[in-house]
PDB file of N, CA and C in Angstrom:
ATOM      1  N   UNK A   1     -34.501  65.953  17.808  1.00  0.00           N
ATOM      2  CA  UNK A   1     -35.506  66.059  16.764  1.00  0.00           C
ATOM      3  C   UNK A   1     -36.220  64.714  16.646  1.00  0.00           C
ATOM      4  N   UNK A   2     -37.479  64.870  16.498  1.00  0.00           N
ATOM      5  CA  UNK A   2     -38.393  63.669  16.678  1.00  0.00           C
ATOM      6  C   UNK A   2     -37.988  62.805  14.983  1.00  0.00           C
ATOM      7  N   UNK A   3     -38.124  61.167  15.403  1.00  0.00           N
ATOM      8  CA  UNK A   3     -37.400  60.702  14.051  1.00  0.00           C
ATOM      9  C   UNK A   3     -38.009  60.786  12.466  1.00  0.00           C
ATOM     10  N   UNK A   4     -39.593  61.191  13.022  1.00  0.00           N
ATOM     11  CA  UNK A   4     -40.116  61.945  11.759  1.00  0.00           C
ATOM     12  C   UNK A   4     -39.825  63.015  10.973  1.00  0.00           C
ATOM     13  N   UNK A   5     -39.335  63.986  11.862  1.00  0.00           N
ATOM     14  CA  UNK A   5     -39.198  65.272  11.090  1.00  0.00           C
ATOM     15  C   UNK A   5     -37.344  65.252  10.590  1.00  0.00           C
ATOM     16  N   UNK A   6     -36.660  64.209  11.275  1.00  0.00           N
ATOM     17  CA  UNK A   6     -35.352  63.963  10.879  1.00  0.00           C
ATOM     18  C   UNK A   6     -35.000  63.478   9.169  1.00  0.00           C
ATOM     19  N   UNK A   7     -36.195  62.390   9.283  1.00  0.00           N
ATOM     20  CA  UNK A   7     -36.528  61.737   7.933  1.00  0.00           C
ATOM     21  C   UNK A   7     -36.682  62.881   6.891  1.00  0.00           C
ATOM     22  N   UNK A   8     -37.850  64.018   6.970  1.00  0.00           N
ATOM     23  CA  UNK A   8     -37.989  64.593   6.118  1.00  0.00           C
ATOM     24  C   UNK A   8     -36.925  65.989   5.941  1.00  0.00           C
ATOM     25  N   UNK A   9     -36.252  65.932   7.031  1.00  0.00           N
ATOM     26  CA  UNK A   9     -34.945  66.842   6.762  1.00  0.00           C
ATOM     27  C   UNK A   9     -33.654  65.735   5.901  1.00  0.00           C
ATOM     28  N   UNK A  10     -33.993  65.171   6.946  1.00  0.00           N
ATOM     29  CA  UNK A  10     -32.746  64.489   5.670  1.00  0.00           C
ATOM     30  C   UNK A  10     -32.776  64.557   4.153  1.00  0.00           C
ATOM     31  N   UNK A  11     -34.218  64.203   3.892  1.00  0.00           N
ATOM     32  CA  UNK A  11     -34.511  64.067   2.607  1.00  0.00           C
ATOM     33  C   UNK A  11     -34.668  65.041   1.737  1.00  0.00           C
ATOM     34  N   UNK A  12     -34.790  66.033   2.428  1.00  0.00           N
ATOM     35  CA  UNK A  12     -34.818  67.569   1.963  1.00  0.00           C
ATOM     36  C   UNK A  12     -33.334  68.025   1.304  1.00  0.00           C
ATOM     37  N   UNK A  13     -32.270  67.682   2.675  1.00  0.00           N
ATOM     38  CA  UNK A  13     -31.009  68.092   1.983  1.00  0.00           C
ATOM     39  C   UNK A  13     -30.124  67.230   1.560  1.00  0.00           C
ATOM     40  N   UNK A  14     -30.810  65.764   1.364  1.00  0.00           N
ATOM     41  CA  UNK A  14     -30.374  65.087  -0.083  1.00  0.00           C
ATOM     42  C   UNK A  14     -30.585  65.819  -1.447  1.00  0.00           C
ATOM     43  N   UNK A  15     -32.044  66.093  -1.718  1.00  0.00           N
ATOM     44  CA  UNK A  15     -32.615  66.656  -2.689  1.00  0.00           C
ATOM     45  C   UNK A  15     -31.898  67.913  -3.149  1.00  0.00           C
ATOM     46  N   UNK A  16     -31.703  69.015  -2.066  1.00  0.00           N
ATOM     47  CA  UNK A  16     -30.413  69.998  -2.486  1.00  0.00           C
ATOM     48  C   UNK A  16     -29.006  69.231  -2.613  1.00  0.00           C
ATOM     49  N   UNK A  17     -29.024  68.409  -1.669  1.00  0.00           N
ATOM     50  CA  UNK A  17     -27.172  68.481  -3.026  1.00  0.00           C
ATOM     51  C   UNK A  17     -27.538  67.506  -4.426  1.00  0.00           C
ATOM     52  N   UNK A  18     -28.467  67.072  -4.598  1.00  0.00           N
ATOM     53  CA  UNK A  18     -28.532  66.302  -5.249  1.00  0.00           C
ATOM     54  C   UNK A  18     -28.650  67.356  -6.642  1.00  0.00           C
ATOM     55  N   UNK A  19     -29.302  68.316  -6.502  1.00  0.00           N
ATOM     56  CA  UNK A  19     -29.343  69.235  -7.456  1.00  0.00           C
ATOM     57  C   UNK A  19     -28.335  69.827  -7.509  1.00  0.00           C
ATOM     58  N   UNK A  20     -27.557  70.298  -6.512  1.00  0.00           N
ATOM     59  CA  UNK A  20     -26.249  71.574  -6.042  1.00  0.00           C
ATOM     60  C   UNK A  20     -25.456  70.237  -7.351  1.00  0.00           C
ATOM     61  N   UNK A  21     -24.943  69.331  -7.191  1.00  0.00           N
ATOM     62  CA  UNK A  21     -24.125  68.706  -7.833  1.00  0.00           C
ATOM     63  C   UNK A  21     -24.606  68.407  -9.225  1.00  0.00           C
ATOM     64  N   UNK A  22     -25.264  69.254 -10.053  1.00  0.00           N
ATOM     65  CA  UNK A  22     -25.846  68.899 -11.180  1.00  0.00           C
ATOM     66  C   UNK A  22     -25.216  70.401 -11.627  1.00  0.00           C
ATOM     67  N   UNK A  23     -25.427  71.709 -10.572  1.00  0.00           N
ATOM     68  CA  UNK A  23     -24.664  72.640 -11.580  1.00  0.00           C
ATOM     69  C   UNK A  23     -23.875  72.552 -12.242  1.00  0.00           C
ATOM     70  N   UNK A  24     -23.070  73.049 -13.563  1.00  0.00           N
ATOM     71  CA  UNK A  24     -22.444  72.715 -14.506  1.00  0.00           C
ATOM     72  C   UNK A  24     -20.881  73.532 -14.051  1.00  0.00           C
ATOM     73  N   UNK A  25     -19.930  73.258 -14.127  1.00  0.00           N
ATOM     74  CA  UNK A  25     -18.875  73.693 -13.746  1.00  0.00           C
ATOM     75  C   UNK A  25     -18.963  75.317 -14.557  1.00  0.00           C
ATOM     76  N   UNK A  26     -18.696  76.674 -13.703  1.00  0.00           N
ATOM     77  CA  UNK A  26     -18.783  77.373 -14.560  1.00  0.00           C
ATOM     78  C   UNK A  26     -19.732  78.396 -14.611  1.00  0.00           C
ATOM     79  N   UNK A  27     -20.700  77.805 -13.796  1.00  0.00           N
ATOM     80  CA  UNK A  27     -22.428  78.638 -13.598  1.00  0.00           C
ATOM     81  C   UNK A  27     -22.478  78.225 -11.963  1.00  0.00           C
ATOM     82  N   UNK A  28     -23.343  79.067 -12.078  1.00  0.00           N
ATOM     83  CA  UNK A  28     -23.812  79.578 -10.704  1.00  0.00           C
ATOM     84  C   UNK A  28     -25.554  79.458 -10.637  1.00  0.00           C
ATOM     85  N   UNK A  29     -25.729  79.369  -9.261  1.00  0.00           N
ATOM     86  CA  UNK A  29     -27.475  78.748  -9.045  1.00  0.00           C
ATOM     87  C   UNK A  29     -27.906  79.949  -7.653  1.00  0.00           C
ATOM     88  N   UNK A  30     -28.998  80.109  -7.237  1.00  0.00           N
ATOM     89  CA  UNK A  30     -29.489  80.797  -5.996  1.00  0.00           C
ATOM     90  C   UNK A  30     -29.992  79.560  -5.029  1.00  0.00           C
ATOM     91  N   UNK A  31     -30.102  80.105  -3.817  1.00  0.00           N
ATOM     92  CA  UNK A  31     -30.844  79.468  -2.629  1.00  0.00           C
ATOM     93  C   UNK A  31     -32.413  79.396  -3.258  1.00  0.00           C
ATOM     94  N   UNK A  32     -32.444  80.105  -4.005  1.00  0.00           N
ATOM     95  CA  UNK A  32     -34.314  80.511  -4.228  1.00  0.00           C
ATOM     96  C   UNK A  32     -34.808  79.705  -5.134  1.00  0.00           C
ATOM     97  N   UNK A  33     -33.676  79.623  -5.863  1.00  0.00           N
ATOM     98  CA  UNK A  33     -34.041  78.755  -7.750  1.00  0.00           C
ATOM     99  C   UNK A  33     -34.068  77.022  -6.872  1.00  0.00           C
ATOM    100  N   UNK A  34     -32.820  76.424  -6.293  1.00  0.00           N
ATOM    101  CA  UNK A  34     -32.815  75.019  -6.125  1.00  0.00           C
ATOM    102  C   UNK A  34     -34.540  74.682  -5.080  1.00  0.00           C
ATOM    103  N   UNK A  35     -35.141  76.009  -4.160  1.00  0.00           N
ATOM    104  CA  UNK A  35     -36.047  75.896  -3.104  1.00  0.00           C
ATOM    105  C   UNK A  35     -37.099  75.500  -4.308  1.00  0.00           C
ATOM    106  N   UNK A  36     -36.985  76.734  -5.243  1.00  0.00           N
ATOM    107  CA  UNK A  36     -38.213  76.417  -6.467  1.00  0.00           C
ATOM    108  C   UNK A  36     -38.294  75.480  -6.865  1.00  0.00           C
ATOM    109  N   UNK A  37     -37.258  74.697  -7.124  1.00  0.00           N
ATOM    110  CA  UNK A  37     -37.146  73.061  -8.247  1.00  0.00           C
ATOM    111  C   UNK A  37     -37.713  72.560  -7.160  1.00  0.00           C
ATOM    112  N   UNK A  38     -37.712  72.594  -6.236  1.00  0.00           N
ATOM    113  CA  UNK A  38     -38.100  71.568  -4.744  1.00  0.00           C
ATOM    114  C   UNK A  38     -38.635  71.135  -4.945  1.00  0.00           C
ATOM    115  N   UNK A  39     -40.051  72.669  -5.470  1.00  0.00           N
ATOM    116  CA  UNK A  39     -41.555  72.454  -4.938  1.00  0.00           C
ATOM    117  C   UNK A  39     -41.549  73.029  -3.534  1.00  0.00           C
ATOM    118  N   UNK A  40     -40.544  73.736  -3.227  1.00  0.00           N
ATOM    119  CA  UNK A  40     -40.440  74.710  -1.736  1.00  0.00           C
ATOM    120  C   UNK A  40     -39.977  75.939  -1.472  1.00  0.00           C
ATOM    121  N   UNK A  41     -40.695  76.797  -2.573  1.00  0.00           N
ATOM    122  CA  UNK A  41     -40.360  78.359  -2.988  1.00  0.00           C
ATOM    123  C   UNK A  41     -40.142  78.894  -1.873  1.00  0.00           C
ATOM    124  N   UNK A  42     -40.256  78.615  -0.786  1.00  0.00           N
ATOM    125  CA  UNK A  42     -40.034  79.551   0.531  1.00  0.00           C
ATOM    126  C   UNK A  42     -38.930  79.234   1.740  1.00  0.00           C
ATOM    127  N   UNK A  43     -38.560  78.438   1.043  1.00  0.00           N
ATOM    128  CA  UNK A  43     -36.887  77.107   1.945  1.00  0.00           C
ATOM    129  C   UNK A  43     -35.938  77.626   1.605  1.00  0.00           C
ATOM    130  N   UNK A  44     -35.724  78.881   0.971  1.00  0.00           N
ATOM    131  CA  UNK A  44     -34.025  79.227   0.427  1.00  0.00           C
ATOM    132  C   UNK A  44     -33.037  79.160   1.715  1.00  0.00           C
ATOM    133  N   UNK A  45     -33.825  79.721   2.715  1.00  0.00           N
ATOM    134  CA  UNK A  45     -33.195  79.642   3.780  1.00  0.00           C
ATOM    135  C   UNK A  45     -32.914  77.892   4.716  1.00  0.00           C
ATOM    136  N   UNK A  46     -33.760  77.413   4.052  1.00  0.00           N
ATOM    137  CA  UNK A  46     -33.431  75.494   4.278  1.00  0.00           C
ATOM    138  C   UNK A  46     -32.312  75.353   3.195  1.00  0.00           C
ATOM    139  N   UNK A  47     -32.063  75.893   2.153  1.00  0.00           N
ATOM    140  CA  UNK A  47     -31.485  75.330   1.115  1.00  0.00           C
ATOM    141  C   UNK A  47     -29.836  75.823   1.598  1.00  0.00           C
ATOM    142  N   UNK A  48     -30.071  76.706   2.189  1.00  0.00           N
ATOM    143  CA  UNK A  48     -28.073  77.286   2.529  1.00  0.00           C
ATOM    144  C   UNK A  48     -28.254  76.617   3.737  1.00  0.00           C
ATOM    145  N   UNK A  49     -28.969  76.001   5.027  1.00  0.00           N
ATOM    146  CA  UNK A  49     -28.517  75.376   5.847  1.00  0.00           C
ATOM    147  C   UNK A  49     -28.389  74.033   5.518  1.00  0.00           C
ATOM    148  N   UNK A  50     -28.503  72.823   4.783  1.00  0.00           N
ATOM    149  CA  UNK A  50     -28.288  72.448   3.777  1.00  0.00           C
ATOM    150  C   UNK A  50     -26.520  72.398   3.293  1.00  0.00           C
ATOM    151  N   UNK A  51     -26.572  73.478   2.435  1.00  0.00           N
ATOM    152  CA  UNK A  51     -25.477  73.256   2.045  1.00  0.00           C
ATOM    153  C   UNK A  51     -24.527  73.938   3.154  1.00  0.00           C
ATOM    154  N   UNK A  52     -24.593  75.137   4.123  1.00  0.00           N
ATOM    155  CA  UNK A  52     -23.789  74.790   5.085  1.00  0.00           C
ATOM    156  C   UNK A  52     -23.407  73.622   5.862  1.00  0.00           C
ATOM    157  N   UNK A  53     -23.869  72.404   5.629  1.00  0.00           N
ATOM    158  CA  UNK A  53     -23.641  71.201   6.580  1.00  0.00           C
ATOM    159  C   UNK A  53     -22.906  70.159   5.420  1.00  0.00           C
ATOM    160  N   UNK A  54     -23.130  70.645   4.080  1.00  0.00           N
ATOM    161  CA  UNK A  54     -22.595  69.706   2.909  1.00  0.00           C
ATOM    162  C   UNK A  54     -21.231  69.136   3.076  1.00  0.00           C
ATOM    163  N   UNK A  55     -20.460  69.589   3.961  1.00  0.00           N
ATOM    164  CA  UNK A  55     -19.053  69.232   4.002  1.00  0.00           C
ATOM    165  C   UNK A  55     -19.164  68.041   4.530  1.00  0.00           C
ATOM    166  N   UNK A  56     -20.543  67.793   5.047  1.00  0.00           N
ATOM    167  CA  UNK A  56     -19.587  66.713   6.339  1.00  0.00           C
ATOM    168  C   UNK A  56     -20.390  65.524   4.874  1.00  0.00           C
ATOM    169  N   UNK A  57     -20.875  65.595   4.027  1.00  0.00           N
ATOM    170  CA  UNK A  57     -21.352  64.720   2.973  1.00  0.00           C
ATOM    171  C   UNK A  57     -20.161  63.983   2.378  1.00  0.00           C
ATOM    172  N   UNK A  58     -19.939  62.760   2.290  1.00  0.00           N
ATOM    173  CA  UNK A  58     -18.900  62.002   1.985  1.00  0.00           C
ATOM    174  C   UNK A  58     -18.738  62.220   0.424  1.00  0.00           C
ATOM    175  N   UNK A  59     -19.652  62.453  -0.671  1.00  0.00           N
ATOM    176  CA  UNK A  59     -19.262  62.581  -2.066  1.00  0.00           C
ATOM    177  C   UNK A  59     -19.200  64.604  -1.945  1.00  0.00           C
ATOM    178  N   UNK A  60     -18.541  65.023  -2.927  1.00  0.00           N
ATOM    179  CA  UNK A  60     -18.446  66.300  -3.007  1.00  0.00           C
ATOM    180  C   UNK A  60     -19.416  67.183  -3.113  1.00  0.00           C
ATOM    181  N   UNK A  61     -19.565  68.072  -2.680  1.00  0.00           N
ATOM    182  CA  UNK A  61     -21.147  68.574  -3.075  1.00  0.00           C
ATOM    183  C   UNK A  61     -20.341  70.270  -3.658  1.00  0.00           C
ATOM    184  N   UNK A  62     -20.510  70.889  -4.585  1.00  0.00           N
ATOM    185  CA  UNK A  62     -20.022  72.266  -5.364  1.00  0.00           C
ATOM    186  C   UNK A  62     -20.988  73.335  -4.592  1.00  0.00           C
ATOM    187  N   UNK A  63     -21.140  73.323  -2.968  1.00  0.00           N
ATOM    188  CA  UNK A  63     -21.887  74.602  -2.292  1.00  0.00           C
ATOM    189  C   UNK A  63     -21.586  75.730  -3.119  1.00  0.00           C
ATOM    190  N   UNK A  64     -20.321  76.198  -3.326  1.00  0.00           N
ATOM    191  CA  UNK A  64     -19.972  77.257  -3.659  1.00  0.00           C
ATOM    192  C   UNK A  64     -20.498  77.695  -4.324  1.00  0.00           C
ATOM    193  N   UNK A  65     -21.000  77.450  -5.437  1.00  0.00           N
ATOM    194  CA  UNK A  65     -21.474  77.557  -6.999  1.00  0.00           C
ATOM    195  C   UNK A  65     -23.268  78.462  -6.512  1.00  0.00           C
ATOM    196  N   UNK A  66     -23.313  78.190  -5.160  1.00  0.00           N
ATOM    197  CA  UNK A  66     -24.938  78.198  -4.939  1.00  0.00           C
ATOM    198  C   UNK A  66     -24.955  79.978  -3.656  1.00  0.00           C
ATOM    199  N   UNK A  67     -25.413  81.154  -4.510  1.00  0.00           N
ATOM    200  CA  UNK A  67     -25.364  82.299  -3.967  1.00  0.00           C
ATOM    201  C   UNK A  67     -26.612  82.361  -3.674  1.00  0.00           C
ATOM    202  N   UNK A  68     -26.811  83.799  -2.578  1.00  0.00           N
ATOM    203  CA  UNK A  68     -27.945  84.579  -2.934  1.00  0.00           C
ATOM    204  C   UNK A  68     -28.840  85.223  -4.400  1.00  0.00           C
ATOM    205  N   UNK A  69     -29.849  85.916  -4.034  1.00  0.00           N
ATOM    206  CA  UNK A  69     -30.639  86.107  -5.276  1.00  0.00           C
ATOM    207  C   UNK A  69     -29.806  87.061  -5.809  1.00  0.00           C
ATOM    208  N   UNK A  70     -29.091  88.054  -5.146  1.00  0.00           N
ATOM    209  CA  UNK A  70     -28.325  89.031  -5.822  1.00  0.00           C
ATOM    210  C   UNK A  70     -26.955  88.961  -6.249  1.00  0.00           C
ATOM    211  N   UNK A  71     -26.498  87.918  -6.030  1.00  0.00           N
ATOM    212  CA  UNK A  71     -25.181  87.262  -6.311  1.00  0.00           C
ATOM    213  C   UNK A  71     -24.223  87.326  -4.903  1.00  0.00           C
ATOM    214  N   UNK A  72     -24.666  87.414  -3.886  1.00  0.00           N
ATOM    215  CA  UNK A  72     -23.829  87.552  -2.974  1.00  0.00           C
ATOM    216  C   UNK A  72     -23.236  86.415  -2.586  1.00  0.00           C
ATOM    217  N   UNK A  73     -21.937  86.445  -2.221  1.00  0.00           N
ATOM    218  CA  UNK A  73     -21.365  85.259  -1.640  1.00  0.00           C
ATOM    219  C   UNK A  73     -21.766  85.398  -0.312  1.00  0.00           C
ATOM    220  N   UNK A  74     -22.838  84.754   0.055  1.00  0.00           N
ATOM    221  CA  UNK A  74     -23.197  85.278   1.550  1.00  0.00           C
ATOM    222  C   UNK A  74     -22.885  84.038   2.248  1.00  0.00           C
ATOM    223  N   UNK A  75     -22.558  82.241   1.851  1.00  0.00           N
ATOM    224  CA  UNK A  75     -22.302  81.728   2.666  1.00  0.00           C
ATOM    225  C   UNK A  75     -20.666  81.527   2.856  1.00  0.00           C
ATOM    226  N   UNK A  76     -19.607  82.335   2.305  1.00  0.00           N
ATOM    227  CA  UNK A  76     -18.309  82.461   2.204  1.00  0.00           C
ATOM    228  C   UNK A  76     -17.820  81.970   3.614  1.00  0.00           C
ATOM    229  N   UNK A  77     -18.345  82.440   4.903  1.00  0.00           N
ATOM    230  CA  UNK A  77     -17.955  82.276   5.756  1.00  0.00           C
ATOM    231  C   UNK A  77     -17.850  80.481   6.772  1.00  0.00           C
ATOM    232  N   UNK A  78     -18.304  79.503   5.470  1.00  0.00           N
ATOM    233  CA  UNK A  78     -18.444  78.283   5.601  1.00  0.00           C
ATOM    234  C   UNK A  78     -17.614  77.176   5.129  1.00  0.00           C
ATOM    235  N   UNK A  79     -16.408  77.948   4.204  1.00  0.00           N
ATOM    236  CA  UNK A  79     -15.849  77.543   3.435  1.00  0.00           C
ATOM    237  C   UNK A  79     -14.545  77.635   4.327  1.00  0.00           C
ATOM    238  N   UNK A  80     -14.191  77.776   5.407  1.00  0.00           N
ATOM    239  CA  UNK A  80     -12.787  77.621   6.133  1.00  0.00           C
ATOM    240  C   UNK A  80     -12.400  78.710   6.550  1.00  0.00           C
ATOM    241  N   UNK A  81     -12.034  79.572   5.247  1.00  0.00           N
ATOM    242  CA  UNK A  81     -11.485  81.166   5.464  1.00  0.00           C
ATOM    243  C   UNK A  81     -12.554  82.094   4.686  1.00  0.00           C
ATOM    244  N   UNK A  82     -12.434  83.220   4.618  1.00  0.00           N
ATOM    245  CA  UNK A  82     -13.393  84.079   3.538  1.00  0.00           C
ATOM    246  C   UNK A  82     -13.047  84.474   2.579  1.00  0.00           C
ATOM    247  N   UNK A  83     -12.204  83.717   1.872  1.00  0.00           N
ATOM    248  CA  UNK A  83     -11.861  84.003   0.836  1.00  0.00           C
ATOM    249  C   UNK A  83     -11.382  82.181  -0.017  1.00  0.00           C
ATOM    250  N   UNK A  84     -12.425  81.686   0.333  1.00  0.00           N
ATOM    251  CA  UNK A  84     -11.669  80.155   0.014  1.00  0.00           C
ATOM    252  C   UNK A  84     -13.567  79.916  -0.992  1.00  0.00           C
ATOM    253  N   UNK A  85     -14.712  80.053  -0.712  1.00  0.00           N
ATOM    254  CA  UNK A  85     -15.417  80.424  -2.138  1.00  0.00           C
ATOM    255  C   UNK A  85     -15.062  81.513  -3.302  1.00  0.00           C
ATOM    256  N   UNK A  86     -14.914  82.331  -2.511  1.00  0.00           N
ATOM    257  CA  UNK A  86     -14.480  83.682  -4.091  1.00  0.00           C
ATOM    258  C   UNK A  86     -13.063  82.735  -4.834  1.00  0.00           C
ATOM    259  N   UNK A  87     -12.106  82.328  -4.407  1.00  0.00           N
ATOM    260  CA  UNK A  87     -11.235  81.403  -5.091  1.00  0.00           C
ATOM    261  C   UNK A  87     -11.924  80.240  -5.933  1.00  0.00           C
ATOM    262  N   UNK A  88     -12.568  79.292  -5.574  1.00  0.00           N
ATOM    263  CA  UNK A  88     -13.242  78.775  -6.277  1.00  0.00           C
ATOM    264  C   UNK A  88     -13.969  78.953  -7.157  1.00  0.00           C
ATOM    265  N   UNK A  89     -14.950  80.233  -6.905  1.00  0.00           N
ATOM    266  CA  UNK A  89     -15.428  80.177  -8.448  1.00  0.00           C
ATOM    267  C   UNK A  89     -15.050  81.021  -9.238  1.00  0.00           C
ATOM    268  N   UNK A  90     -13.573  81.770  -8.714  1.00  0.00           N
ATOM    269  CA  UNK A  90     -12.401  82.717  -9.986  1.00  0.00           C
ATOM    270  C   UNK A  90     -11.885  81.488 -10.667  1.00  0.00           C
ATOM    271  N   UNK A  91     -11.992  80.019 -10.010  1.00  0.00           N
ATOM    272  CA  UNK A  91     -11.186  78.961 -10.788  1.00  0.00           C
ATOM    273  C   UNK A  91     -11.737  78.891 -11.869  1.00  0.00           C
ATOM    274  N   UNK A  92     -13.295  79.155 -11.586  1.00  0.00           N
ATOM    275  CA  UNK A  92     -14.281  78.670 -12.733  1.00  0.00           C
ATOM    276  C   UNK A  92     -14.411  79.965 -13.419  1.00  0.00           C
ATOM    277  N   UNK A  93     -13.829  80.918 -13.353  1.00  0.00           N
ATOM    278  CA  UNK A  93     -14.493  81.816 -14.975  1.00  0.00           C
ATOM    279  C   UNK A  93     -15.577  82.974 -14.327  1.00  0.00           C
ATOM    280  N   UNK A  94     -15.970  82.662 -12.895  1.00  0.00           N
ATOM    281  CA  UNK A  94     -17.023  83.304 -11.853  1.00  0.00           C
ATOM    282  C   UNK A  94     -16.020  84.809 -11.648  1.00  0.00           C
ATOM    283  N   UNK A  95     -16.312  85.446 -11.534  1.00  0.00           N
ATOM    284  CA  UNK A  95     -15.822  87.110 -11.861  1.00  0.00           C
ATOM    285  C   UNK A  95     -16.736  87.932 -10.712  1.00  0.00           C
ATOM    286  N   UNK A  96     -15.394  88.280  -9.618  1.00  0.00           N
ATOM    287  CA  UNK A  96     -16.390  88.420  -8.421  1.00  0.00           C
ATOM    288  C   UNK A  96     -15.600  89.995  -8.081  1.00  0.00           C
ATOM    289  N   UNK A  97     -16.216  90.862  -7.247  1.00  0.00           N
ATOM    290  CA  UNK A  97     -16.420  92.563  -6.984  1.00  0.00           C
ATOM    291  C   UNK A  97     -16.786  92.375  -5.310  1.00  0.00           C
ATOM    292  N   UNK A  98     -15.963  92.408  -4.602  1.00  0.00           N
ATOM    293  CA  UNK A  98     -16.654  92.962  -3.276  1.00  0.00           C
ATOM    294  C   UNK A  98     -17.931  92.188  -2.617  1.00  0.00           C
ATOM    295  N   UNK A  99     -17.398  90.587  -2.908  1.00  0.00           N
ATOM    296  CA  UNK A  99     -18.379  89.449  -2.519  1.00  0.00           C
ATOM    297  C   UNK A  99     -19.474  89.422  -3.216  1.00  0.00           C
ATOM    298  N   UNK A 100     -19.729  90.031  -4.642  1.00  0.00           N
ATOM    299  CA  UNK A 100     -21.040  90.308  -5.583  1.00  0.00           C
ATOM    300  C   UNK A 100     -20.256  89.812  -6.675  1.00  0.00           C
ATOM    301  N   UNK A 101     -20.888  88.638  -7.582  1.00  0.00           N
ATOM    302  CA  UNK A 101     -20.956  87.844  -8.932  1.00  0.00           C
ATOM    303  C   UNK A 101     -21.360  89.235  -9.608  1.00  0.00           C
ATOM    304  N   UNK A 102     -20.294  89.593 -10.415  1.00  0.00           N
ATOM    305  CA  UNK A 102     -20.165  90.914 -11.618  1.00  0.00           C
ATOM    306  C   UNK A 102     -21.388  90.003 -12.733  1.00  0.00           C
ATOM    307  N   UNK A 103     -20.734  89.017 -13.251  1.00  0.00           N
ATOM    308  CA  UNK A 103     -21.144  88.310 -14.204  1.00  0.00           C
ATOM    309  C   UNK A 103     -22.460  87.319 -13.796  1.00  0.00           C
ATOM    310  N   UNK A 104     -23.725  87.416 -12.797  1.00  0.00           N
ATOM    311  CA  UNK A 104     -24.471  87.196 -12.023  1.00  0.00           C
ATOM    312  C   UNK A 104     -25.437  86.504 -13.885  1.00  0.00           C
ATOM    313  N   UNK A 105     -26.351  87.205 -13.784  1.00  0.00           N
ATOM    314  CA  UNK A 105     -27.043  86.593 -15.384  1.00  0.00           C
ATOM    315  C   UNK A 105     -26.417  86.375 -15.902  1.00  0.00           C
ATOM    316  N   UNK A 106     -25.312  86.523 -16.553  1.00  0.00           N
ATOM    317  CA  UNK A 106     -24.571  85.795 -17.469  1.00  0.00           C
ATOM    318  C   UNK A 106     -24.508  83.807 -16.895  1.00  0.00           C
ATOM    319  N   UNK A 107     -23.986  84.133 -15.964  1.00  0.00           N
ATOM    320  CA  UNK A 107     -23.283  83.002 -15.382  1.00  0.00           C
ATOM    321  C   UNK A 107     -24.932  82.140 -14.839  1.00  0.00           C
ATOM    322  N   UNK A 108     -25.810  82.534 -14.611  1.00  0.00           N
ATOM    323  CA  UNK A 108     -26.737  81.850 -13.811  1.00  0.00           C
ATOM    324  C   UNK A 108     -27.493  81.085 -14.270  1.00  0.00           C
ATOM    325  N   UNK A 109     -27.792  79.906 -13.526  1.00  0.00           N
ATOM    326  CA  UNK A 109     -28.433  78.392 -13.634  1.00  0.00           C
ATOM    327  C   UNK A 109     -29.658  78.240 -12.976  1.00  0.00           C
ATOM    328  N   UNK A 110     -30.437  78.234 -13.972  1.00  0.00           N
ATOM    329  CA  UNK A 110     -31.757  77.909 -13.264  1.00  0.00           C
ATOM    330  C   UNK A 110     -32.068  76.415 -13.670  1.00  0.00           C
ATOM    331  N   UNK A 111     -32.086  75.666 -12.182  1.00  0.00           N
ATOM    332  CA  UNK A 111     -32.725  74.219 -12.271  1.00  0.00           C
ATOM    333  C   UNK A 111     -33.604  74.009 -12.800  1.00  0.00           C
ATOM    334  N   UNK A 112     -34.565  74.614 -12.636  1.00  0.00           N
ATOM    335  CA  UNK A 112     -36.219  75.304 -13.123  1.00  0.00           C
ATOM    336  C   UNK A 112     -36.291  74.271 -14.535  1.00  0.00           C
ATOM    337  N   UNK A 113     -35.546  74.827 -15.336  1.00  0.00           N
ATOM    338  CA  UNK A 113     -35.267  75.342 -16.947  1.00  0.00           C
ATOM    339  C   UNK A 113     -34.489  74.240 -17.336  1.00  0.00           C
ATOM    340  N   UNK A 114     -33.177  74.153 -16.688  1.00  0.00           N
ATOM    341  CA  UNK A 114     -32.494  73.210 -16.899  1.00  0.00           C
ATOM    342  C   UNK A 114     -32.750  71.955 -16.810  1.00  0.00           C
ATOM    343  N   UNK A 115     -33.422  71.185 -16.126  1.00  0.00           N
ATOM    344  CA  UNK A 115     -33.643  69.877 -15.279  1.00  0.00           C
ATOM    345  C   UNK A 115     -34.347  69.614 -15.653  1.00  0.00           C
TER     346      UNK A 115
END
């Protein structure tokens, strides 16, 4: 990757964890809502590759917390085993059905609003 467009990726998925780590223990956020705070309504799909790579980030980053628009745990399969996000956010009070957040509006964080 040319060292220009590295720069502005990097800086891109600073900006997502930088937000991902502002969710509040407890709530839950979308790929779509953190793309919106961007200023990059159309990156949800930048925003989970992103936090698929968050592990290798030396401070903690709470991926988990961060679903699809419909509550799906759709990046589960990033977390080690597939069942090592749905554990995490049953720690938090997150109330999950067949990889779908039951408690989806209740529980949900919009940066938007919040920030």
């Amino acid at each position: 990757m040319p060292r220009l467009k590295q720069k502005v990726h990097d800086d891109f998925f600073s900006k997502v964890y930088e937000v991902t780590k502002r969710i509040p223990f407890g709530r839950i956020t979308s790929y779509g809502a953190i793309a919106r705070y961007l200023g990059s309504g159309r990156s949800a799909r930048m925003v989970g590759w992103a936090l698929n790579v968050s592990h290798s980030n030396l401070e903690f980053i709470p991926a988990h917390r961060v679903v699809n628009r419909n509550g799906l745990l759709t990046g589960k399969h990033h977390f080690g085993n597939s069942s090592t996000m749905e554990q995490l956010l049953e720690n938090e009070g997150i109330v999950i059905e067949n990889d779908r957040i039951i408690n989806f509006k209740e529980k949900f964080w919009d940066p938007g609003k919040e920030l």
